[in-house]
C-alpha atoms as a PDB file:
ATOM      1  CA  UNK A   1     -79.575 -75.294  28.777  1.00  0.00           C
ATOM      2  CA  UNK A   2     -76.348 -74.043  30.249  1.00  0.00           C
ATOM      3  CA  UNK A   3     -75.572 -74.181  33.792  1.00  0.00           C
ATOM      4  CA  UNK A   4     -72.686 -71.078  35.449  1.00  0.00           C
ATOM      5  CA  UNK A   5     -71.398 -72.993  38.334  1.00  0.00           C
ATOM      6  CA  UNK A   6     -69.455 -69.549  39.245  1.00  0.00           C
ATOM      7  CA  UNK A   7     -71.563 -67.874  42.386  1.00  0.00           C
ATOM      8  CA  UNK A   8     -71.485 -65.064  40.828  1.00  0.00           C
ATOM      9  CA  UNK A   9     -73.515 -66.239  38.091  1.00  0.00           C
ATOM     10  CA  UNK A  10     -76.319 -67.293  39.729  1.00  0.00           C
ATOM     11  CA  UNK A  11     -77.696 -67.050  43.665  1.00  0.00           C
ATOM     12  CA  UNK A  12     -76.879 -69.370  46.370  1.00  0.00           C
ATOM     13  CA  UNK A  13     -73.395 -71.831  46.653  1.00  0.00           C
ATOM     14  CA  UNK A  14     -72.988 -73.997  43.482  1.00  0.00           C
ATOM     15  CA  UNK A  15     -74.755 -77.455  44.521  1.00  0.00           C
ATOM     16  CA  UNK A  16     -74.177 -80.778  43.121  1.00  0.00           C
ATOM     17  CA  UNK A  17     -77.051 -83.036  41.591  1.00  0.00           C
ATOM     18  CA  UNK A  18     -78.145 -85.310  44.204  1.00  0.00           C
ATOM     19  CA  UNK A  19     -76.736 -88.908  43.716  1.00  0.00           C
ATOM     20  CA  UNK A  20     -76.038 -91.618  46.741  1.00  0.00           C
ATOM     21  CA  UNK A  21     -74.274 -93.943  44.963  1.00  0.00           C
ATOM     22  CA  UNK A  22     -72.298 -95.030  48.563  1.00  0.00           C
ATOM     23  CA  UNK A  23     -72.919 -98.559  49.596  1.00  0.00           C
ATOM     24  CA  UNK A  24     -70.357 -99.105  52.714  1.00  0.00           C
ATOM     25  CA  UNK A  25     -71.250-102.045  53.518  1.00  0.00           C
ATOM     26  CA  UNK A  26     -73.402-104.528  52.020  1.00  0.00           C
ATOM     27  CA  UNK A  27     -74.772-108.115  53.109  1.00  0.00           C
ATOM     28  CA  UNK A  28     -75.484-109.855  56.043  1.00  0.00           C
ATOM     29  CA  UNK A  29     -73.729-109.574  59.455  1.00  0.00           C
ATOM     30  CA  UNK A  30     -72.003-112.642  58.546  1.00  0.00           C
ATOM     31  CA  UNK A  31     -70.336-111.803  55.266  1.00  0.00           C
ATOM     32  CA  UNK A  32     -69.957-107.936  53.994  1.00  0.00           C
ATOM     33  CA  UNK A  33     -68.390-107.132  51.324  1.00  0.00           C
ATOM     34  CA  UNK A  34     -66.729-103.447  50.969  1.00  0.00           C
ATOM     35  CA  UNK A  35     -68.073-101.666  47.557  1.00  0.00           C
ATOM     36  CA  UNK A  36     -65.809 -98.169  46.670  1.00  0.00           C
ATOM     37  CA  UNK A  37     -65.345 -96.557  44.187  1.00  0.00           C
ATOM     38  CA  UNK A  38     -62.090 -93.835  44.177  1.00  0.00           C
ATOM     39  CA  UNK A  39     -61.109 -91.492  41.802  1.00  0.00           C
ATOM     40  CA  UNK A  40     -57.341 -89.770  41.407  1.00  0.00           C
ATOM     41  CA  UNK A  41     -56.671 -87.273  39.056  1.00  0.00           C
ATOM     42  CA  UNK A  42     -53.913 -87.739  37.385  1.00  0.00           C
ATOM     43  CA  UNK A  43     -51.380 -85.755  34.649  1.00  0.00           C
ATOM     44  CA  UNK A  44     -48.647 -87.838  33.027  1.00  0.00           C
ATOM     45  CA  UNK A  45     -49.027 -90.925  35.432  1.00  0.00           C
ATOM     46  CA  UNK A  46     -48.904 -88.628  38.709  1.00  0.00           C
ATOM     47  CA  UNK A  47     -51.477 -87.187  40.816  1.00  0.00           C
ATOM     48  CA  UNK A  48     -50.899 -83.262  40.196  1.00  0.00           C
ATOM     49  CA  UNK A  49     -51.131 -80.661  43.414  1.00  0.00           C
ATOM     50  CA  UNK A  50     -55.072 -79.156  42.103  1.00  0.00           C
ATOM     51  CA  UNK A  51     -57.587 -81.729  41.401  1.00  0.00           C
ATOM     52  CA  UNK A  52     -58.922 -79.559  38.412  1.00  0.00           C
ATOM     53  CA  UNK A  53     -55.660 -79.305  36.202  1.00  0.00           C
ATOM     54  CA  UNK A  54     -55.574 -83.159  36.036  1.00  0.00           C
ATOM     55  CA  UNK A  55     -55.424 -84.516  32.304  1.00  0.00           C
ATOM     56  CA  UNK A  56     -57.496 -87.662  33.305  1.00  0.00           C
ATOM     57  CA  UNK A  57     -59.317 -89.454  36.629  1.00  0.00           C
ATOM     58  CA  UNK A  58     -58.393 -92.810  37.053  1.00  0.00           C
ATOM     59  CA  UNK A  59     -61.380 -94.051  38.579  1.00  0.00           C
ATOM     60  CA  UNK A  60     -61.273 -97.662  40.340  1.00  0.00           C
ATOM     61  CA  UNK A  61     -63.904-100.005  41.896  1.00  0.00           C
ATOM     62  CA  UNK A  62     -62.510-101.382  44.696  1.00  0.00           C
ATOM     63  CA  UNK A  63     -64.628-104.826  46.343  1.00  0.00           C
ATOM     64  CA  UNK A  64     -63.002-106.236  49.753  1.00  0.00           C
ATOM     65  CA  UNK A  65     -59.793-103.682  49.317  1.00  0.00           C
ATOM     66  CA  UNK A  66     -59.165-105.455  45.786  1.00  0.00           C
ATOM     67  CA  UNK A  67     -59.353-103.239  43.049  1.00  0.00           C
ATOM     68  CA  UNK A  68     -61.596-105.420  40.383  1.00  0.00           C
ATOM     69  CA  UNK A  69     -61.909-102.600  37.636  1.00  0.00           C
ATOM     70  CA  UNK A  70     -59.887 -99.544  36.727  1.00  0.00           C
ATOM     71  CA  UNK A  71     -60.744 -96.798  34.125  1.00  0.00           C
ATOM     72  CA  UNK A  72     -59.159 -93.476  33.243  1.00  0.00           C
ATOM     73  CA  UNK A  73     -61.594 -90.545  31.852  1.00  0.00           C
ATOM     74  CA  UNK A  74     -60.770 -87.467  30.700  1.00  0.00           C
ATOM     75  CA  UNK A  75     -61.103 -84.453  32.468  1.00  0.00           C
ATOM     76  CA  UNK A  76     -64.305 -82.547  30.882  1.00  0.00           C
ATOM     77  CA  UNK A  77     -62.752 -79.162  32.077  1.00  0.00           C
ATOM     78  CA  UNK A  78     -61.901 -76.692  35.071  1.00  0.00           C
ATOM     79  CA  UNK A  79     -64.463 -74.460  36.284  1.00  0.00           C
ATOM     80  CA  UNK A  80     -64.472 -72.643  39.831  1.00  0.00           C
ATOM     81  CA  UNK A  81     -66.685 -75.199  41.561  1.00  0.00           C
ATOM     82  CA  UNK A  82     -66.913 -77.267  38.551  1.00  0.00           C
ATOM     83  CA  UNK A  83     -67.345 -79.136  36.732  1.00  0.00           C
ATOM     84  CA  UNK A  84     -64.883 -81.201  37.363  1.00  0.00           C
ATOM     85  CA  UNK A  85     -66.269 -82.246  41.574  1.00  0.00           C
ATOM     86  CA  UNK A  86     -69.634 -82.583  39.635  1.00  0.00           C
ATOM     87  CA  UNK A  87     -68.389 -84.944  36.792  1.00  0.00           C
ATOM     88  CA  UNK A  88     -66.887 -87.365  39.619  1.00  0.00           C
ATOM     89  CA  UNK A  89     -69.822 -86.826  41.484  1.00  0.00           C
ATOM     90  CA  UNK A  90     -71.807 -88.380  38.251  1.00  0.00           C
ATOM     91  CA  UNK A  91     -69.466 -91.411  38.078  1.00  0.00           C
ATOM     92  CA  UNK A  92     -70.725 -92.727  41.227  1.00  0.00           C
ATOM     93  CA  UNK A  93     -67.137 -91.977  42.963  1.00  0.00           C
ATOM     94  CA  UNK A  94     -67.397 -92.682  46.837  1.00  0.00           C
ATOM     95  CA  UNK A  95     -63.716 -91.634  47.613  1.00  0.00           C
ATOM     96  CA  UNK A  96     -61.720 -89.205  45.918  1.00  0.00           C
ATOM     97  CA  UNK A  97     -57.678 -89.119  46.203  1.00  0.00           C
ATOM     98  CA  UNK A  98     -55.715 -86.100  45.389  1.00  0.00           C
ATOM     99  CA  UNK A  99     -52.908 -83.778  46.397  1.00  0.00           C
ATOM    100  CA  UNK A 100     -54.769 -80.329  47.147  1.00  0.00           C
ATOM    101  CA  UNK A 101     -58.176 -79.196  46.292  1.00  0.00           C
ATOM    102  CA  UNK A 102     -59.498 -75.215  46.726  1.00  0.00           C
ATOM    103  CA  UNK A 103     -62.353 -75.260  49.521  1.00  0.00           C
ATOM    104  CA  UNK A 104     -65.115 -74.690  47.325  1.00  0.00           C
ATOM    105  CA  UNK A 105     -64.709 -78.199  45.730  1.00  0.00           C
ATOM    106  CA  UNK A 106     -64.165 -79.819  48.978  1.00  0.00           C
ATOM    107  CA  UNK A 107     -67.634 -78.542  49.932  1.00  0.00           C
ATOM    108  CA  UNK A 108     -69.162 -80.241  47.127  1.00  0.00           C
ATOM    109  CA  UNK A 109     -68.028 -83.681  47.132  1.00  0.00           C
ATOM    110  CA  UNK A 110     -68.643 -83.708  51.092  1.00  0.00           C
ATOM    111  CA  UNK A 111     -71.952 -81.986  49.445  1.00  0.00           C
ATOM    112  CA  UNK A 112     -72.710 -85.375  47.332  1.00  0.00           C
ATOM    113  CA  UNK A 113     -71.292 -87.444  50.521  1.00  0.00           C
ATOM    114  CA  UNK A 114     -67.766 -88.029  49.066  1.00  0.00           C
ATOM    115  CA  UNK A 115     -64.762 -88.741  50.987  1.00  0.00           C
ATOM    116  CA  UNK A 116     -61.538 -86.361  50.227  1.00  0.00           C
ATOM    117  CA  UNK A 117     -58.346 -87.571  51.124  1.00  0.00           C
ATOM    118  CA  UNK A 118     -55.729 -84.880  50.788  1.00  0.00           C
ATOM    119  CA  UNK A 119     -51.727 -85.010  50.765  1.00  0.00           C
ATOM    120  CA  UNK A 120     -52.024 -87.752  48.364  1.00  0.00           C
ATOM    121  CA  UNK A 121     -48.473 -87.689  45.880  1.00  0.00           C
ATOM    122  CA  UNK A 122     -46.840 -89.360  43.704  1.00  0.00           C
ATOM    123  CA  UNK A 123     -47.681 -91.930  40.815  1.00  0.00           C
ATOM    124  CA  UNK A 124     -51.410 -92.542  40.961  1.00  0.00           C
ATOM    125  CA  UNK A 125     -51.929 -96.561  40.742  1.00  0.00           C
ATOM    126  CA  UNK A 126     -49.084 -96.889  43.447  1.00  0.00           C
ATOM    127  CA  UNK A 127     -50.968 -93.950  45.716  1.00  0.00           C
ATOM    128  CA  UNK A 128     -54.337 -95.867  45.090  1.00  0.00           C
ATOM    129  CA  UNK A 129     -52.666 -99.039  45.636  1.00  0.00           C
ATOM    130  CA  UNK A 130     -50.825 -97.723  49.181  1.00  0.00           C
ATOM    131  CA  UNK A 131     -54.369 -96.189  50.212  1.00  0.00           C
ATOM    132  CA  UNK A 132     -56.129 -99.158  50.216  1.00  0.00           C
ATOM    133  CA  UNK A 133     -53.110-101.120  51.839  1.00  0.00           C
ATOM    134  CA  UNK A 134     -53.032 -98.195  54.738  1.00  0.00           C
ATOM    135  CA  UNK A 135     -49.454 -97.947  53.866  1.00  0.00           C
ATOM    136  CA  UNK A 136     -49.751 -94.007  52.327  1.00  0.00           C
ATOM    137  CA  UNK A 137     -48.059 -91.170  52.792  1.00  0.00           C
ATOM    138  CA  UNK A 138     -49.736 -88.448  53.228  1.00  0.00           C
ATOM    139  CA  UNK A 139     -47.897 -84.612  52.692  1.00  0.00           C
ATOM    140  CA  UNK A 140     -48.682 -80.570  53.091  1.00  0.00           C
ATOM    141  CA  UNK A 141     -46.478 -79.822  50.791  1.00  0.00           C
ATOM    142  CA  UNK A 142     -47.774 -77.000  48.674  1.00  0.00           C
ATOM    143  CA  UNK A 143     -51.113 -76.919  50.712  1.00  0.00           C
ATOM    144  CA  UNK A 144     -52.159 -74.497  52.671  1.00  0.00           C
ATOM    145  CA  UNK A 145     -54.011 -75.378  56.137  1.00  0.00           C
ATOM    146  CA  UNK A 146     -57.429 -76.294  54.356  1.00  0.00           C
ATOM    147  CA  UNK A 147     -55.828 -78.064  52.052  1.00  0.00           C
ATOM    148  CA  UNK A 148     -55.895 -75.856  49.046  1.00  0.00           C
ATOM    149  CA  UNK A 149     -53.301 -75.832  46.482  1.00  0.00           C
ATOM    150  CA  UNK A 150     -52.688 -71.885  47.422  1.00  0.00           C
ATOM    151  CA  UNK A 151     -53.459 -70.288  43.748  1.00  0.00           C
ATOM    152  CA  UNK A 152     -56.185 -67.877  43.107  1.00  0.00           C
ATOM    153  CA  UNK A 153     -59.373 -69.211  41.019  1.00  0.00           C
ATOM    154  CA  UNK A 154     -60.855 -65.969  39.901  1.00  0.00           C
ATOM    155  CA  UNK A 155     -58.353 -65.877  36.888  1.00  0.00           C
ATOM    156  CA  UNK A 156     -59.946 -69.362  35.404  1.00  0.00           C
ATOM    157  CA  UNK A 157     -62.273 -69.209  32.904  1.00  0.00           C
ATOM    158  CA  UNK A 158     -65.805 -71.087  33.802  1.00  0.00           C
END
């Protein structure tokens, strides 16, 4: 079976399978424990400026602000609207970390109930590591004001 995740392939916005793989917080009121798991695409050790160009996510689970497992997967391919958002959307990713991302894609992790951070540079293990200490810095550089790495997607091939 072959899905088009181009619009103009089929009716309606492309949607994302439905997965709720978010657990915020779990335990009792006396001791939580903080479950993520983040994903930052990344191209020669650096998070590039369009999410979709990345060679590889690094994807990390993350317990208490620790990161206790890290894992880099290739990128299956660039698609307008995937399927890149819906292979990190299958990975159980609750946060995703990256430079710039084109609106469509932003609408379908916040679709599957994924958290985008944009403006994130740099080397990738020292942007996840800076994220999760709250010590990031953030940037616009080369985004416009949705956050969109400014380059047309109707010359990619699905």
């Amino acid at each position: 079976r072959v899905i088009c995740w181009i619009s103009c392939c089929r009716p309606g916005p492309p949607v994302l399978p439905t997965y709720s793989p978010r657990l915020p917080w779990r335990g009792s009121s006396a001791y939580s424990v903080r479950i993520m798991r983040i994903a930052v695409p990344v191209t020669d050790g650096q998070i590039p400026n369009h999410l979709g160009h990345c060679e590889t996510f690094l994807i990390a689970d993350v317990q208490n602000g620790r990161i206790t497992k890290e894992i880099e997967l290739p990128n299956p391919g660039h698609g307008p609207g995937g399927p890149p958002p819906v292979f990190v959307a299958e990975q159980g990713v609750t946060h995703v970390l990256a430079w710039g991302m084109p609106p469509h894609a932003q609408g379908l992790f916040a679709q599957a109930g994924i958290e985008v951070q944009l403006g994130v540079t740099g080397p990738a293990r020292a942007a996840l590591r800076a994220y999760l200490d709250a010590t990031i810095q953030l940037t616009t550089e080369a985004l416009d004001a949705g956050g969109s790495c400014g380059h047309s997607h109707l010359d990619h091939d699905a």
